[in-house]
Protein backbone atom coordinates (compact mmCIF):
# COMPACT_ATOMS: atom_id res chain seq x y z
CA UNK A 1 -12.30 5.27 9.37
CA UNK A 2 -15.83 3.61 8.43
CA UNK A 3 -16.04 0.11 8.46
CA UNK A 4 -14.71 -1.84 5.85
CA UNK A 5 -14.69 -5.48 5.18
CA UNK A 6 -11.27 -7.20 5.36
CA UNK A 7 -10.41 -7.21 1.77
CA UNK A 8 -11.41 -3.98 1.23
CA UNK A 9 -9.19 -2.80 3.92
CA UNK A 10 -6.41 -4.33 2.37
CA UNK A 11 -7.02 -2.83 -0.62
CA UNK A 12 -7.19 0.47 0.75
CA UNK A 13 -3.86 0.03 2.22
CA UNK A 14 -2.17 -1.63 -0.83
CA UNK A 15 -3.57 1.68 -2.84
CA UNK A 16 -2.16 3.68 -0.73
CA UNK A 17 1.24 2.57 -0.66
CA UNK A 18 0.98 2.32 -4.54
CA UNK A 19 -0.08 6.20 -4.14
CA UNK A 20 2.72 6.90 -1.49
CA UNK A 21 5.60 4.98 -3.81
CA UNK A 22 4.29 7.05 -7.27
CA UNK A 23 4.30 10.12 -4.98
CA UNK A 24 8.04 9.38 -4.38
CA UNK A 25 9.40 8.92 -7.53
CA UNK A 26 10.15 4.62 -6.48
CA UNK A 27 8.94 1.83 -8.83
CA UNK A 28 7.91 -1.76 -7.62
CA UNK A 29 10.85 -3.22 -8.61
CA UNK A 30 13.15 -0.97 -6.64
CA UNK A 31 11.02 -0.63 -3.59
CA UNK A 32 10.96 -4.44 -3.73
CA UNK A 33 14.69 -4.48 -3.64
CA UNK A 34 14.93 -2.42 -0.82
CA UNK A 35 12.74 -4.49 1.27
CA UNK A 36 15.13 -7.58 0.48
CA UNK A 37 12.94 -9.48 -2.31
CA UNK A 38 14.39 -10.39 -5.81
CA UNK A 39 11.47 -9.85 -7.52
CA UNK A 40 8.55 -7.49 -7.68
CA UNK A 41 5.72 -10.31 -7.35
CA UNK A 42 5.58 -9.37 -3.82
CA UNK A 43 4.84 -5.53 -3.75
CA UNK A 44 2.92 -5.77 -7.39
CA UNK A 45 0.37 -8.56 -5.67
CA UNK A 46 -0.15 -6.70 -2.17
CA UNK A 47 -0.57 -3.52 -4.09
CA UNK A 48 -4.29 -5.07 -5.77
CA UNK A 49 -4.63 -7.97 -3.12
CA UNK A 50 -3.97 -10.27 -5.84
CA UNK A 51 -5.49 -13.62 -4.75
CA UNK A 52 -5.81 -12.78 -1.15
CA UNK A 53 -2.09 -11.21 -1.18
CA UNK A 54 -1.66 -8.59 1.55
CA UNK A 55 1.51 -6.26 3.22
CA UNK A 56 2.18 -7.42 6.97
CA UNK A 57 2.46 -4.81 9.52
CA UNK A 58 5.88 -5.73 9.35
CA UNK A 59 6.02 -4.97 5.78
CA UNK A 60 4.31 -1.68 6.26
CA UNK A 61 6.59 -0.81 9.14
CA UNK A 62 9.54 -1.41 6.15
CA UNK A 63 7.71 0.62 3.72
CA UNK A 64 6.92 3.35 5.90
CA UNK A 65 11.17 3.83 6.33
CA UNK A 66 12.12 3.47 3.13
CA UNK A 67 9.24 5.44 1.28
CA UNK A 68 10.17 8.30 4.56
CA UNK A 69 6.50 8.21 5.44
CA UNK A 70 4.26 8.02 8.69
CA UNK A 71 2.56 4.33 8.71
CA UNK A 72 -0.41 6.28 9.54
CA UNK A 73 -0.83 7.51 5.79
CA UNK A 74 -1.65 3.79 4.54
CA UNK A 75 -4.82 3.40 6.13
CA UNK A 76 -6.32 7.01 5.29
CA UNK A 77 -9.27 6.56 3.08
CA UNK A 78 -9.94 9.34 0.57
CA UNK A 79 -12.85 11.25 -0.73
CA UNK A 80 -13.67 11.69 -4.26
CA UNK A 81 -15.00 15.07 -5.81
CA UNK A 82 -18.62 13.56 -5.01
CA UNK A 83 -17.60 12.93 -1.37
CA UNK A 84 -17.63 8.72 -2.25
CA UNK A 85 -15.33 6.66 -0.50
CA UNK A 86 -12.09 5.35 -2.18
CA UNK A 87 -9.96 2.45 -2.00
């Protein structure tokens, strides 16, 4: 992974478990539930890093179970067709 500055790596993350959760068929409302939340303002904010808003490695180590996923695959950054980083 290439350096990235701390909100970019938190975007990257927060895109890929928005990628990971499409992938799986879940919305953000129902992943939301799972984790134990009421409402999706959680998952929706950490998703863009709304105003700083960021999933916890304890969040992440949630996600990872319920989504049936390694951890690993939220912090793999991918390549556009013009070999450009993406987050």
């Amino acid at each position: 992974m290439t350096s990235l500055s701390k909100e970019d790596f938190y975007k990257l993350v927060g895109k890929n478990v928005a990628r990971l959760r499409k992938e799986k068929g879940m919305s953000q409302m129902k992943l939301s539930l799972e984790m134990g939340y009421e409402s999706v303002s959680v998952v929706s904010s950490a998703e863009v890093c709304y105003r700083g808003k960021h999933f916890s490695l304890g969040n992440l180590y949630q996600i990872s179970n319920i989504l049936e996923v390694d951890i690993c695959d939220f912090f793999i950054e991918n390549e556009n067709e013009e070999g450009e980083r993406s987050f």
